[in-house]
Protein backbone atom coordinates (compact mmCIF):
# COMPACT_ATOMS: atom_id res chain seq x y z
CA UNK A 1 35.50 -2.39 0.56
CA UNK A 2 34.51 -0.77 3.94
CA UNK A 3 34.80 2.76 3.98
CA UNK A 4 37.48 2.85 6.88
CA UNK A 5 39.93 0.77 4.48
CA UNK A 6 39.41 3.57 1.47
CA UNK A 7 42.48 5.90 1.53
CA UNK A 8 40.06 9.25 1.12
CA UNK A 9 40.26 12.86 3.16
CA UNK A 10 37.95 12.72 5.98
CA UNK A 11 37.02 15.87 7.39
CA UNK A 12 34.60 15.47 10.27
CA UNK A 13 33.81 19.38 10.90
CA UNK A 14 32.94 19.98 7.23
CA UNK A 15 31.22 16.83 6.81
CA UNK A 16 28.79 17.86 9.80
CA UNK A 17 28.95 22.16 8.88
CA UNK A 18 25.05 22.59 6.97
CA UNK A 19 26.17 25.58 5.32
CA UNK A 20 28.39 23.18 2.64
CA UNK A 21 25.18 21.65 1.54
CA UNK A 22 22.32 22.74 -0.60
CA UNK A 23 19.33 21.15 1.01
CA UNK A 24 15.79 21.41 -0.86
CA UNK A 25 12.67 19.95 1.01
CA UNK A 26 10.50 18.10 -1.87
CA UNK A 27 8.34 16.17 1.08
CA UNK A 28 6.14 17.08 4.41
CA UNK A 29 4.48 13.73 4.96
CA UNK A 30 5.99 12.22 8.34
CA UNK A 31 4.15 9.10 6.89
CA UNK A 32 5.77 7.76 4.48
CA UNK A 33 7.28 4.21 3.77
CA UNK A 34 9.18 4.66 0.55
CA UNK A 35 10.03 6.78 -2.17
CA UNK A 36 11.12 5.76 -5.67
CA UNK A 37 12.18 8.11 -8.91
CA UNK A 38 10.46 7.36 -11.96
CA UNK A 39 12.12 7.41 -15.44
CA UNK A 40 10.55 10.53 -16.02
CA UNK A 41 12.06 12.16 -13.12
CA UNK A 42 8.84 12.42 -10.88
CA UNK A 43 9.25 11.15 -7.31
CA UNK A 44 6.80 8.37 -6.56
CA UNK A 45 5.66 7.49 -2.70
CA UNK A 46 3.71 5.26 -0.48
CA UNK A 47 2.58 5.90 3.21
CA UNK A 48 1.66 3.41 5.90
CA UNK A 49 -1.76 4.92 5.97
CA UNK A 50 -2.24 4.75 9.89
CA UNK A 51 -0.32 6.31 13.12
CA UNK A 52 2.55 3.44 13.69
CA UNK A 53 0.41 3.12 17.70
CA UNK A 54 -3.06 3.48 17.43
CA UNK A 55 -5.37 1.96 19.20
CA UNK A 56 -6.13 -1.48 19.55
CA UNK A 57 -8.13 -3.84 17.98
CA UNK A 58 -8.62 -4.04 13.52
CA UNK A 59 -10.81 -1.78 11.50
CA UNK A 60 -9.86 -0.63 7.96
CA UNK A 61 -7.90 2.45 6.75
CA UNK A 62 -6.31 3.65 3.81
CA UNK A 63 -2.88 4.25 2.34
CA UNK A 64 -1.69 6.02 -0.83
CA UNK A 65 0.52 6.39 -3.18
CA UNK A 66 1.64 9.97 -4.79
CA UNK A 67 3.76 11.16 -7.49
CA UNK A 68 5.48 14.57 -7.16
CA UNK A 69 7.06 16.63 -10.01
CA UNK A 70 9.90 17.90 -8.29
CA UNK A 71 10.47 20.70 -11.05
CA UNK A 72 6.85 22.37 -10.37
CA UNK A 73 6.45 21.26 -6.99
CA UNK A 74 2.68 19.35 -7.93
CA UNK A 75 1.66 16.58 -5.82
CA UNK A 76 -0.77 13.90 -7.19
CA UNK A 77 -2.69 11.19 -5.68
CA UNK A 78 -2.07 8.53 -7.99
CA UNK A 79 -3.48 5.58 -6.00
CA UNK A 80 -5.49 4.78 -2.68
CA UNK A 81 -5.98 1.65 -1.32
CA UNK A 82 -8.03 -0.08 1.37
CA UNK A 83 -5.48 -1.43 4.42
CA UNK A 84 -5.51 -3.47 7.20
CA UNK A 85 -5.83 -1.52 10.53
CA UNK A 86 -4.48 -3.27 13.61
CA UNK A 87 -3.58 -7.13 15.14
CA UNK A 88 -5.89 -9.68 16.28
CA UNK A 89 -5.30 -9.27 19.70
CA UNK A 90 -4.28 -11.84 22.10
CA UNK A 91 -6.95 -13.11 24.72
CA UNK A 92 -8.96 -10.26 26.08
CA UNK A 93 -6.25 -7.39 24.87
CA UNK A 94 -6.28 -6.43 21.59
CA UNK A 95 -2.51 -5.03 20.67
CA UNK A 96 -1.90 -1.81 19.03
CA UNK A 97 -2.27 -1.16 15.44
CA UNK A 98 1.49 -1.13 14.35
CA UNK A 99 3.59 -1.02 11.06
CA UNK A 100 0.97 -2.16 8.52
CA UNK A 101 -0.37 -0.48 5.88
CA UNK A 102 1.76 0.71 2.69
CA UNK A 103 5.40 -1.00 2.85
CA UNK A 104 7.02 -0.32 -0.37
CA UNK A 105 7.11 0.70 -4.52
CA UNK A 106 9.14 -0.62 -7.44
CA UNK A 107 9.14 0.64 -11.17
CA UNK A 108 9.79 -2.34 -13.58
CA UNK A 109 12.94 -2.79 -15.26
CA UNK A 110 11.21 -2.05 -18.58
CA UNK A 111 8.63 0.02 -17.41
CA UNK A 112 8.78 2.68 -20.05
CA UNK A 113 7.85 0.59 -22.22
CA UNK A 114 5.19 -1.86 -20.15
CA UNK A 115 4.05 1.17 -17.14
CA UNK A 116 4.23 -1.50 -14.79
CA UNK A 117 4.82 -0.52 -10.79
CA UNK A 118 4.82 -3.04 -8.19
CA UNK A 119 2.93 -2.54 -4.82
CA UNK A 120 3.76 -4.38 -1.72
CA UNK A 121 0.88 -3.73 1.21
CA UNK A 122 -1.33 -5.24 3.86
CA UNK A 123 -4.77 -5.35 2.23
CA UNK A 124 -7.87 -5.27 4.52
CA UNK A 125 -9.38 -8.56 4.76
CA UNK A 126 -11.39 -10.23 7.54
CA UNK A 127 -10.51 -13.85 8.16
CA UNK A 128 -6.88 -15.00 9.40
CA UNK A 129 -5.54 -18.87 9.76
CA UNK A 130 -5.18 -20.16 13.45
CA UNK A 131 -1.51 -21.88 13.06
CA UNK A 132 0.05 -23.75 16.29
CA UNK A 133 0.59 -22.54 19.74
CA UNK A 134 2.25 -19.16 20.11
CA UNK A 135 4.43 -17.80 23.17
CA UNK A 136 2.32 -14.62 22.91
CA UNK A 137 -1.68 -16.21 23.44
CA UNK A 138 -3.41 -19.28 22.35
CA UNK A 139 -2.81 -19.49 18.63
CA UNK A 140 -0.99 -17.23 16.27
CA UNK A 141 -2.87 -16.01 13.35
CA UNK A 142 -1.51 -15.41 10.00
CA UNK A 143 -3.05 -13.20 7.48
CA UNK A 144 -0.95 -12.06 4.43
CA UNK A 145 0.88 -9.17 3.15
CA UNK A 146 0.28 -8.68 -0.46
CA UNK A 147 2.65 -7.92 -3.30
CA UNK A 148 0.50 -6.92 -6.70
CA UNK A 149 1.34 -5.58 -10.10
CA UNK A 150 -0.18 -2.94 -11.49
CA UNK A 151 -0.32 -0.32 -14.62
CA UNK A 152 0.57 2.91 -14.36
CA UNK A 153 -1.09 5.77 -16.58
CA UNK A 154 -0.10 9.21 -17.26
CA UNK A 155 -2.40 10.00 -14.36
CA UNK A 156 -2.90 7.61 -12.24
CA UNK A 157 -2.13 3.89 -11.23
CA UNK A 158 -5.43 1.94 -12.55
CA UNK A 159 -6.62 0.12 -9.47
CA UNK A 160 -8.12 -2.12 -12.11
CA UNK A 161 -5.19 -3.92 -13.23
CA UNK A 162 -4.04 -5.12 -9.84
CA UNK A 163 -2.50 -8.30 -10.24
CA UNK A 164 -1.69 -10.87 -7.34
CA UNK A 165 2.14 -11.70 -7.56
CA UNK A 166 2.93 -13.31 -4.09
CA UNK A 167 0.73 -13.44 -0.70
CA UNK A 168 3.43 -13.40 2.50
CA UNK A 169 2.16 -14.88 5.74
CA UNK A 170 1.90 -12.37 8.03
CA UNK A 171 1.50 -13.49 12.10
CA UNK A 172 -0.85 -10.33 13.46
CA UNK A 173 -1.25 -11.65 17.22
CA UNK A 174 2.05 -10.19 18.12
CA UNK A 175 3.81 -6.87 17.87
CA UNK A 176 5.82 -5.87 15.20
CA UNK A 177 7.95 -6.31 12.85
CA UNK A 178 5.91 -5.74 9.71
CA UNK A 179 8.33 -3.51 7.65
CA UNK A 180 9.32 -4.70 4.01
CA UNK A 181 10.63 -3.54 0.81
CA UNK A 182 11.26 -3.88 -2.97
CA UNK A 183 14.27 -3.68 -4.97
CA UNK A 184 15.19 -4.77 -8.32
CA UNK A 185 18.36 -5.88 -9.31
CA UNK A 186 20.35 -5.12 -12.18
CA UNK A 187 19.84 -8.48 -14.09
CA UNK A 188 15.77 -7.73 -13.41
CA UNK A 189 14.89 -9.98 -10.31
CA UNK A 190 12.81 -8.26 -7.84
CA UNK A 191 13.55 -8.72 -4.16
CA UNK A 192 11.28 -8.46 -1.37
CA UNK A 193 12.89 -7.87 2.19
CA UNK A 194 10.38 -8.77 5.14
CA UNK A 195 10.47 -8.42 9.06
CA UNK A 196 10.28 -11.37 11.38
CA UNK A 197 6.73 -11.05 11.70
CA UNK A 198 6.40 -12.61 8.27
CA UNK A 199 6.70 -16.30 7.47
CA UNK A 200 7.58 -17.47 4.18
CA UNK A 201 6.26 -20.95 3.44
């Protein structure tokens, strides 16, 4: 039902008064993409890895992903990984480096008893398909956005254990629109939401 059918007390000047809330800052990283609790209680993250405008043209950068035990306040590193800096560029302008890097986390449904965590990202790589006439140069070219499995230790993620789950055209002559995420639903089907930059074929 949408909230303005519910019959419930609204109270705009409380709702909007700080000093009825508790507020505890667990985060200071203006980077990041997502955030996911794990069964254990620890708070797991991934940034983009790169300013969302930089400067034009592709080069490689990295993002990471980092548990934090919200109890003792320790952050860990628990996985970096090479990303995709940047666009093709169109003609003789390169367009800024926008949006990709890390996108988004998801724990498995059984994943206390498999440590599985799926990654979605833009990996670095250095070739792209020329696909059709575009509105925005000669060509558009696709790379990919990646989602990947992998195993999560005690520790760490093991880089190791990546496994390829789905490749996701991405077209990189154009700005933006790179954004995903993962969600899992209750009967265990994982869903990947993509921008329009993305092509599904």
């Amino acid at each position: 039902r949408w909230h303005r059918d519910m019959d419930v007390a609204v109270n705009p000047e409380e709702a909007t008064n700080w000093d009825n809330y508790d507020v505890t800052k667990v985060l200071d990283q203006g980077d990041f993409m997502d955030i996911k609790v794990a069964p254990d209680g620890r708070l797991f993250y991934i940034t983009r890895g790169q300013d969302i405008v930089g400067t034009g043209g592709t080069g490689k950068t990295t993002f990471y992903i980092a548990a934090l035990n919200p109890d003792t306040g320790e952050e860990t590193t628990v996985l970096e990984k090479e990303t995709r800096n940047g666009t093709s560029g169109s003609g003789e302008v390169d367009t800024p480096s926008r949006e990709t890097g890390g996108q988004s986390i998801a724990f498995d449904p059984n994943f206390e008893e498999n440590d599985r965590i799926y990654v979605l990202y833009h990996p670095q790589f250095d070739e792209m398909d020329d696909i059709g006439g575009s509105p925005y140069g000669e060509v558009d070219r696709f790379g990919y956005m990646l989602l990947s499995r992998f195993e999560l230790t005690s520790e760490a993620i093991d880089p190791d254990s990546e496994t390829e789950i789905l490749r996701i055209p991405q077209q990189y002559d154009a700005c933006c629109h790179h954004g995903a995420n993962l969600e899992f639903d209750p009967d265990g089907n994982l869903y990947v939401s993509v921008g329009d930059n993305s092509e599904i074929v």
